[in-house]
PDB file of N, CA and C in Angstrom:
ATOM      1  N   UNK A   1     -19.713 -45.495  -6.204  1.00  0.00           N
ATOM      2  CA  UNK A   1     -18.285 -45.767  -6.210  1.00  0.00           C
ATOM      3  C   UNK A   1     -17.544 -44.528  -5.740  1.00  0.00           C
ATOM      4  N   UNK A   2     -16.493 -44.431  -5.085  1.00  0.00           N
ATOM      5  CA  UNK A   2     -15.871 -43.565  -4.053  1.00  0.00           C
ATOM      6  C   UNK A   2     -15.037 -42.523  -5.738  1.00  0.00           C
ATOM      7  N   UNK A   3     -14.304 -43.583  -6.352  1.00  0.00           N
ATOM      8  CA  UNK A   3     -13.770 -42.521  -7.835  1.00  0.00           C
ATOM      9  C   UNK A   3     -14.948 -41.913  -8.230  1.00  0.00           C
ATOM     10  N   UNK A   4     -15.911 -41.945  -8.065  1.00  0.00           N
ATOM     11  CA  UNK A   4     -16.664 -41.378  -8.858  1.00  0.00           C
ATOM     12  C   UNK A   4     -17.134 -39.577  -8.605  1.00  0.00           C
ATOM     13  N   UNK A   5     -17.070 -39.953  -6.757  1.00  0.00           N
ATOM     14  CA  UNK A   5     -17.365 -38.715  -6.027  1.00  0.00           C
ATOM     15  C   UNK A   5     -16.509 -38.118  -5.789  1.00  0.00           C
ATOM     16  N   UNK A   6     -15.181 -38.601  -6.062  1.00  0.00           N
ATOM     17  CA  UNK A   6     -13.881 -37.708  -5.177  1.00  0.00           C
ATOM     18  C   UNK A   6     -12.366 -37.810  -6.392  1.00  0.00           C
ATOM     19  N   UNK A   7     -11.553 -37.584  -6.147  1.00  0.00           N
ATOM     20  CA  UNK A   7     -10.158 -37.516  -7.178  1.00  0.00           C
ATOM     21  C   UNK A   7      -9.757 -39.149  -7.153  1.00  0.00           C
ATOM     22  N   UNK A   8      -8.820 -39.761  -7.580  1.00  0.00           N
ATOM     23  CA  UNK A   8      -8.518 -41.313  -7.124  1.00  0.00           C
ATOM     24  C   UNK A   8      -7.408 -40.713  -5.564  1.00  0.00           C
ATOM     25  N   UNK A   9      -6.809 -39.601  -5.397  1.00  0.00           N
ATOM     26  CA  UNK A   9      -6.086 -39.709  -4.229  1.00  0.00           C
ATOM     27  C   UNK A   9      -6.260 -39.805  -3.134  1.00  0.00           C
ATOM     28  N   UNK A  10      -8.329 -39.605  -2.978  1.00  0.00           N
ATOM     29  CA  UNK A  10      -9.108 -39.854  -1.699  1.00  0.00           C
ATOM     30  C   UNK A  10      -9.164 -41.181  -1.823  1.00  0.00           C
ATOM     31  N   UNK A  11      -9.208 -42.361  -2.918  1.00  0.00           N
ATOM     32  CA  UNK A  11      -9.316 -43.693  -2.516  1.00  0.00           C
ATOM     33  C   UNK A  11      -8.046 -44.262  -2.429  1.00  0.00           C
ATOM     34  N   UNK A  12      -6.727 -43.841  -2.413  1.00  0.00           N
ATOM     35  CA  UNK A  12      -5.973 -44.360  -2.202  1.00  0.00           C
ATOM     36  C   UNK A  12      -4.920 -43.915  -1.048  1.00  0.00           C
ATOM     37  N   UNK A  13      -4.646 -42.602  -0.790  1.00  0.00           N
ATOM     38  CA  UNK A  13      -4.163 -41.892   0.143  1.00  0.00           C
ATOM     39  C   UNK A  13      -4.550 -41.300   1.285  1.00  0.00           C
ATOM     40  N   UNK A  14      -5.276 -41.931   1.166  1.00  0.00           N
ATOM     41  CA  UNK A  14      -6.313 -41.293   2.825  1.00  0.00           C
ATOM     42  C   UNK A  14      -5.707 -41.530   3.682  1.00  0.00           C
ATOM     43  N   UNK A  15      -5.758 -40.441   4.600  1.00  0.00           N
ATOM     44  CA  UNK A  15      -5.046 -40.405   6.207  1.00  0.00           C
ATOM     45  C   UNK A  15      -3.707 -40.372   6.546  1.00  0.00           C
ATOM     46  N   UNK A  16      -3.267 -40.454   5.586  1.00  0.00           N
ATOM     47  CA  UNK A  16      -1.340 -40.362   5.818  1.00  0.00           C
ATOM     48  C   UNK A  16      -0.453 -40.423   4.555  1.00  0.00           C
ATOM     49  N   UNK A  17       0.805 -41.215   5.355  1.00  0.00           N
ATOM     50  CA  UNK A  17       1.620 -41.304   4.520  1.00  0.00           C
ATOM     51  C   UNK A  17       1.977 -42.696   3.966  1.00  0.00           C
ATOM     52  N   UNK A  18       3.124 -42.321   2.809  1.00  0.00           N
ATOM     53  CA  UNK A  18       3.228 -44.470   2.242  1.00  0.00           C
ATOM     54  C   UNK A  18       4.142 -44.905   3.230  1.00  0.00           C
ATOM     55  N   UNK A  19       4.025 -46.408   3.356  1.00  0.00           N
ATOM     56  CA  UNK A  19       5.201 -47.540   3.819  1.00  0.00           C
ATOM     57  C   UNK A  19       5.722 -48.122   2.714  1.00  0.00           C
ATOM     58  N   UNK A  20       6.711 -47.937   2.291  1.00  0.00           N
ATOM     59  CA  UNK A  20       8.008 -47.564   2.813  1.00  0.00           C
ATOM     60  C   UNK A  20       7.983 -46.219   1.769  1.00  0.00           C
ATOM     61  N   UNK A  21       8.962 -45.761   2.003  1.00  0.00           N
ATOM     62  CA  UNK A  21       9.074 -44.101   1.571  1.00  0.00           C
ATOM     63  C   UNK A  21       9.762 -44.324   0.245  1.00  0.00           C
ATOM     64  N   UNK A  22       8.914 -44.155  -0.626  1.00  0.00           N
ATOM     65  CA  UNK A  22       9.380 -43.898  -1.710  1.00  0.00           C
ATOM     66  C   UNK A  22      10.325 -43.537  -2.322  1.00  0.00           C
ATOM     67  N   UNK A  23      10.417 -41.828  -1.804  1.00  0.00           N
ATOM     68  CA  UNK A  23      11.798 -40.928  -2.358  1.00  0.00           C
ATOM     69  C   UNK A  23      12.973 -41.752  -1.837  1.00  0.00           C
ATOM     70  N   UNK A  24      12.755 -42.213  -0.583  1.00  0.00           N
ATOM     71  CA  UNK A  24      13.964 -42.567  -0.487  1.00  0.00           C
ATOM     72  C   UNK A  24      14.798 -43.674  -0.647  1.00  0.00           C
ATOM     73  N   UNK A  25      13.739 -44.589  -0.975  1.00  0.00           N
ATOM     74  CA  UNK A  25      13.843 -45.747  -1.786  1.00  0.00           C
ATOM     75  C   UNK A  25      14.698 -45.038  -3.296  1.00  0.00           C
ATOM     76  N   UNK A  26      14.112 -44.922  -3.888  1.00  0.00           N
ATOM     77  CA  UNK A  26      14.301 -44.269  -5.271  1.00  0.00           C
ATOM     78  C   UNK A  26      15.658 -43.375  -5.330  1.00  0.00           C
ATOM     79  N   UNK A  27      15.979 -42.626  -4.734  1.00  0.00           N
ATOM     80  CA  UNK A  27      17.492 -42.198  -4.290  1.00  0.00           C
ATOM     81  C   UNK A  27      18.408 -43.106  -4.025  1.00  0.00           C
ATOM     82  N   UNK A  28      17.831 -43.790  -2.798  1.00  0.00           N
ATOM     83  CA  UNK A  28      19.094 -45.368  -2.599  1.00  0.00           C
ATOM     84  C   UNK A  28      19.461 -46.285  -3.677  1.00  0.00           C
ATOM     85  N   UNK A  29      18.370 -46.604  -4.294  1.00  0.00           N
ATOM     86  CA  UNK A  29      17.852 -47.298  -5.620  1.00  0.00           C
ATOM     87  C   UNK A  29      18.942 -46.726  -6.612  1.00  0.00           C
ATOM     88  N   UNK A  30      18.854 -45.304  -6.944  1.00  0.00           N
ATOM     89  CA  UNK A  30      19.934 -44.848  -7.874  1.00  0.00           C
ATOM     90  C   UNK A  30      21.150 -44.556  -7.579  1.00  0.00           C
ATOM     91  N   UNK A  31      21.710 -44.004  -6.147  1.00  0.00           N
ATOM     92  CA  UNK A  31      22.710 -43.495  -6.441  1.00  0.00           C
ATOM     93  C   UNK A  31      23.673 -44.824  -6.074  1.00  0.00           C
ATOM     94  N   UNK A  32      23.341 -45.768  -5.113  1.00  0.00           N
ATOM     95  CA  UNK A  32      24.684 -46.855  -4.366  1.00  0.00           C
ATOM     96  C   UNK A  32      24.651 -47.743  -5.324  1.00  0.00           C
ATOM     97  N   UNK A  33      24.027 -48.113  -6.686  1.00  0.00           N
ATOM     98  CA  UNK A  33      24.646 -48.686  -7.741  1.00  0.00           C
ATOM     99  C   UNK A  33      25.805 -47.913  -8.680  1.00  0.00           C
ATOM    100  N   UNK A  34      25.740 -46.293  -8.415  1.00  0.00           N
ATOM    101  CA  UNK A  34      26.605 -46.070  -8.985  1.00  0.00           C
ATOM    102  C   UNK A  34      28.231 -45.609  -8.086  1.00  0.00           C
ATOM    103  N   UNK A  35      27.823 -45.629  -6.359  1.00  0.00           N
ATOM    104  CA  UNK A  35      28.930 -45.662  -6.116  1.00  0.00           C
ATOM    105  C   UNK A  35      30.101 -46.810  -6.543  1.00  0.00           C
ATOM    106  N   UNK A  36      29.409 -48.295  -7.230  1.00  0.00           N
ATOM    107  CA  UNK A  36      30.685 -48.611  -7.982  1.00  0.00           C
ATOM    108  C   UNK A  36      31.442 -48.478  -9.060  1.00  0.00           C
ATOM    109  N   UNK A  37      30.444 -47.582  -9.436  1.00  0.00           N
ATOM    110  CA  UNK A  37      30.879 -47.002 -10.794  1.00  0.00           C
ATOM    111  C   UNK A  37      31.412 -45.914 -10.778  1.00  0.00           C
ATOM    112  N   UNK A  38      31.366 -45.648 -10.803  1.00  0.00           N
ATOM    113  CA  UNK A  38      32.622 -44.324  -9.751  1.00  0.00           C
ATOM    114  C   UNK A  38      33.352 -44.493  -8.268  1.00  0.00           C
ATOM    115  N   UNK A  39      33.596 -45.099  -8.276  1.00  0.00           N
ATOM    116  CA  UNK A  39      34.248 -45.351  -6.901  1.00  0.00           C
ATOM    117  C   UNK A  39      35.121 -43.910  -6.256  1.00  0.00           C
ATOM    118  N   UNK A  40      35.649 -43.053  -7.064  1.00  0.00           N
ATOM    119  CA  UNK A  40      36.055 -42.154  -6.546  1.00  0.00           C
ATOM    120  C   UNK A  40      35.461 -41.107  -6.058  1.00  0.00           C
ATOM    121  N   UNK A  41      33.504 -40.878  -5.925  1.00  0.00           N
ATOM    122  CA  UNK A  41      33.019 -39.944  -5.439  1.00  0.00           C
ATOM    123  C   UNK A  41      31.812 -40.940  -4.767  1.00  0.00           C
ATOM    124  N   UNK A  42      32.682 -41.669  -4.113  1.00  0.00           N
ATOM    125  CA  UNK A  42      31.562 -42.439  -3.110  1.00  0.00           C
ATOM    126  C   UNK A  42      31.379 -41.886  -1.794  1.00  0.00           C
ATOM    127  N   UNK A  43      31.705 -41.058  -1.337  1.00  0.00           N
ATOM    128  CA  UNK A  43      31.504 -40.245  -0.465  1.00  0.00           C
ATOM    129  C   UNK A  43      30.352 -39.090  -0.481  1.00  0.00           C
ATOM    130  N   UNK A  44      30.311 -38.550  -1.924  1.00  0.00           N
ATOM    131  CA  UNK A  44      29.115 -37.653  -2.201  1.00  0.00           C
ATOM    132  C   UNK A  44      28.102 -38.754  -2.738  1.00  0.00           C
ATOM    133  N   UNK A  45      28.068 -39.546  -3.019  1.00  0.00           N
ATOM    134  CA  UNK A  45      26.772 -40.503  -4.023  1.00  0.00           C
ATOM    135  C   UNK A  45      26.186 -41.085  -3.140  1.00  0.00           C
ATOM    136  N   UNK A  46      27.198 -41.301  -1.850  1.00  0.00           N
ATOM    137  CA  UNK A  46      26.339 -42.079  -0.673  1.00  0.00           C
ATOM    138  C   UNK A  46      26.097 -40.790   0.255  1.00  0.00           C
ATOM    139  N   UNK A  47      26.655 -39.680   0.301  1.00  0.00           N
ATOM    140  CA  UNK A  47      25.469 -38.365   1.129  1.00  0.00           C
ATOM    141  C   UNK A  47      24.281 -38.095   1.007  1.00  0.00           C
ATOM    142  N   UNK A  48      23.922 -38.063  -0.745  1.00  0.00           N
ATOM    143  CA  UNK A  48      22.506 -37.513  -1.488  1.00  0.00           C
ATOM    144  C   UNK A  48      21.652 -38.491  -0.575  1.00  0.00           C
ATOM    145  N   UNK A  49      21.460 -39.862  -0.420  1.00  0.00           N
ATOM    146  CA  UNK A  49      20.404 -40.631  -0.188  1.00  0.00           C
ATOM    147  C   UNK A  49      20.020 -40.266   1.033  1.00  0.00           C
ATOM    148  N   UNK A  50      21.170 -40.064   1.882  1.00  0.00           N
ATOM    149  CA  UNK A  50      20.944 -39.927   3.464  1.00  0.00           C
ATOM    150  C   UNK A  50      20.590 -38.687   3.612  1.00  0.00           C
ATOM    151  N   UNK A  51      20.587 -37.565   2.961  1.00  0.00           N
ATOM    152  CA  UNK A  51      19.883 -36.364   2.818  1.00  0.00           C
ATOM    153  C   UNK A  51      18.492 -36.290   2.897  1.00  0.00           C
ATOM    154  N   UNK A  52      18.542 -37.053   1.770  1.00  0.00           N
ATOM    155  CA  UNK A  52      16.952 -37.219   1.357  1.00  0.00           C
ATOM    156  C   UNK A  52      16.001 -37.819   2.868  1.00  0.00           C
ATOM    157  N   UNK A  53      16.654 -38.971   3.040  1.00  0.00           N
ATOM    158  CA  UNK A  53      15.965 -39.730   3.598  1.00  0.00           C
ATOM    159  C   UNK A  53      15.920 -39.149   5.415  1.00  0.00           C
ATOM    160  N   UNK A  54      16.811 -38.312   5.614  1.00  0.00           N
ATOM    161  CA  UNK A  54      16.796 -37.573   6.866  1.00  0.00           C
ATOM    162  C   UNK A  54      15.517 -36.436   6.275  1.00  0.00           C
ATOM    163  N   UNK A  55      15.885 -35.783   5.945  1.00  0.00           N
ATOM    164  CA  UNK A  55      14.500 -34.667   5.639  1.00  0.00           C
ATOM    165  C   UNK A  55      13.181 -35.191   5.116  1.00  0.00           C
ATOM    166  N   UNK A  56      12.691 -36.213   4.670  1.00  0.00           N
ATOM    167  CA  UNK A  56      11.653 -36.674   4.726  1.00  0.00           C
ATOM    168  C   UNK A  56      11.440 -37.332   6.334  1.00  0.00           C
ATOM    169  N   UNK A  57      12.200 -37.600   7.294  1.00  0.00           N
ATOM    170  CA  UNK A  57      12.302 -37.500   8.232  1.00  0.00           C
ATOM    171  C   UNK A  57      11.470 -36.529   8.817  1.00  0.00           C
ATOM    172  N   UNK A  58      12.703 -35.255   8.972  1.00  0.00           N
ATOM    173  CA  UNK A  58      12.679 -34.315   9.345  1.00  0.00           C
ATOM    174  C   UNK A  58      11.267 -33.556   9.230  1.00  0.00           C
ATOM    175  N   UNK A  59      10.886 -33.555   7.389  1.00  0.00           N
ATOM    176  CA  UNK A  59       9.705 -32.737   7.314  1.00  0.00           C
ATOM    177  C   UNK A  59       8.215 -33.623   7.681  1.00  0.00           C
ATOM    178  N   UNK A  60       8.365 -34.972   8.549  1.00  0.00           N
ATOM    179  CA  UNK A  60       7.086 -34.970   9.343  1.00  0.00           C
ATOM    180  C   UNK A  60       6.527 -36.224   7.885  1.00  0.00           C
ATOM    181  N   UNK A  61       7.373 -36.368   6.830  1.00  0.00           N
ATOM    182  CA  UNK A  61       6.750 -37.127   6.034  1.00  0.00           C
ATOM    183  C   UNK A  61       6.569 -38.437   5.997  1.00  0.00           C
ATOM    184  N   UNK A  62       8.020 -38.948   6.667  1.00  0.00           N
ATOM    185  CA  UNK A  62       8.007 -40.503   7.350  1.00  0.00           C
ATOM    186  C   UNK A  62       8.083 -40.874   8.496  1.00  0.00           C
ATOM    187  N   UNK A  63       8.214 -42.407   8.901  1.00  0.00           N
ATOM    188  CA  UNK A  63       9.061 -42.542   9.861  1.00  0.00           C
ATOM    189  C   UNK A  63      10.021 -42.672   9.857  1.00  0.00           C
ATOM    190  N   UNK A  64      10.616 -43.026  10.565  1.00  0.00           N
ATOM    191  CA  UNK A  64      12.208 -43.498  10.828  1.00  0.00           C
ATOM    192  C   UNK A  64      12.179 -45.136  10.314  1.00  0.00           C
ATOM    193  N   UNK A  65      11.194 -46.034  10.484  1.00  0.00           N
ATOM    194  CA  UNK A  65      10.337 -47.200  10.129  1.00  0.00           C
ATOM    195  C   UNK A  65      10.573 -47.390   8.720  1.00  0.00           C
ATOM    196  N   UNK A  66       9.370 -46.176   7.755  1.00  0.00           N
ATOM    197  CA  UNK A  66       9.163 -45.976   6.637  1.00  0.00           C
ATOM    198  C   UNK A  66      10.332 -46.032   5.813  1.00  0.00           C
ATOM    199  N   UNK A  67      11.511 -45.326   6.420  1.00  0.00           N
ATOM    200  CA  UNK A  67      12.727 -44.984   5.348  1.00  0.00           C
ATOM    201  C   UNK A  67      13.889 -46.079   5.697  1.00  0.00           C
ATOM    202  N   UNK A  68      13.776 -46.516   6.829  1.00  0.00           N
ATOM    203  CA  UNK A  68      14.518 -47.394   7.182  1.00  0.00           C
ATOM    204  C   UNK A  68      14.111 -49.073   6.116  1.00  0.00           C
ATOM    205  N   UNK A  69      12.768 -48.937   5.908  1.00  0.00           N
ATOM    206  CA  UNK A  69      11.903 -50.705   4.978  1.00  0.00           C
ATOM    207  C   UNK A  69      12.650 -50.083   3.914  1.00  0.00           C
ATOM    208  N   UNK A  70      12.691 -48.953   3.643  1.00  0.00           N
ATOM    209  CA  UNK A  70      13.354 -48.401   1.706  1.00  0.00           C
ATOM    210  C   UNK A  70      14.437 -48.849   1.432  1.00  0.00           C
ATOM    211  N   UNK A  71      15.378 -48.288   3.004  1.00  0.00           N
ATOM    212  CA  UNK A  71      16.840 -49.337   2.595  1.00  0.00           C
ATOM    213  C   UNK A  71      16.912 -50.432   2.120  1.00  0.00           C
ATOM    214  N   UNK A  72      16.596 -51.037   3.443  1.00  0.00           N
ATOM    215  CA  UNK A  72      16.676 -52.976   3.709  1.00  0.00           C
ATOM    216  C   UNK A  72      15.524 -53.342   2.221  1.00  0.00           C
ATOM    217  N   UNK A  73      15.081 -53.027   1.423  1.00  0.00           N
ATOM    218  CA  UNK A  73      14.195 -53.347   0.115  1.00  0.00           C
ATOM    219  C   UNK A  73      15.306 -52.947  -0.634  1.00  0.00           C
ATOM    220  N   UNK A  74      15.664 -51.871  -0.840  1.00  0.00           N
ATOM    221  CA  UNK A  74      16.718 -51.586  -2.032  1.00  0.00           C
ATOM    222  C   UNK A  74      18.165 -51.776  -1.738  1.00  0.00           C
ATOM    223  N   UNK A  75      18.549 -52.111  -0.494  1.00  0.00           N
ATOM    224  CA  UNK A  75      19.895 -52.869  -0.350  1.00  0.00           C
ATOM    225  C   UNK A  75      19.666 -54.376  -0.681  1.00  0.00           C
ATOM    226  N   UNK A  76      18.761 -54.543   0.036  1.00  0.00           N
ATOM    227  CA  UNK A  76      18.648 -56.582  -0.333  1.00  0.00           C
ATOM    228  C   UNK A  76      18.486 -57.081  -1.597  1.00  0.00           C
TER     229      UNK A  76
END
């Protein structure tokens, strides 16, 4: 059995990265439920996500694909 010889992150993470991107799921996920709850700092609550989700970009961790399925999952 492959757990047996290796950590569980060789049987599950091998060769790359996840579809759809997590972090940035999980950022979108938290903060644009609370831009209605505050409506007056919806301008910063909706920056954080797009931060995130540009620099996981940026640092080679997703695609443009990957972070883009996070939205359209946690907007829909």
């Amino acid at each position: 059995m492959q757990l047996q010889s290796g950590g569980w992150s060789d049987a599950w993470f091998v060769g790359g990265t996840a579809f759809p991107s997590g972090h940035s799921g999980f950022y979108f996920g938290l903060l644009l439920p609370m831009v209605y709850l505050f409506p007056r700092w919806w301008w910063a609550l909706r920056l954080v996500p797009w931060f995130i989700a540009v620099a996981r970009i940026d640092a080679n961790h997703h695609f443009l694909s990957g972070v883009g399925a996070a939205i359209v999952i946690v907007a829909g």
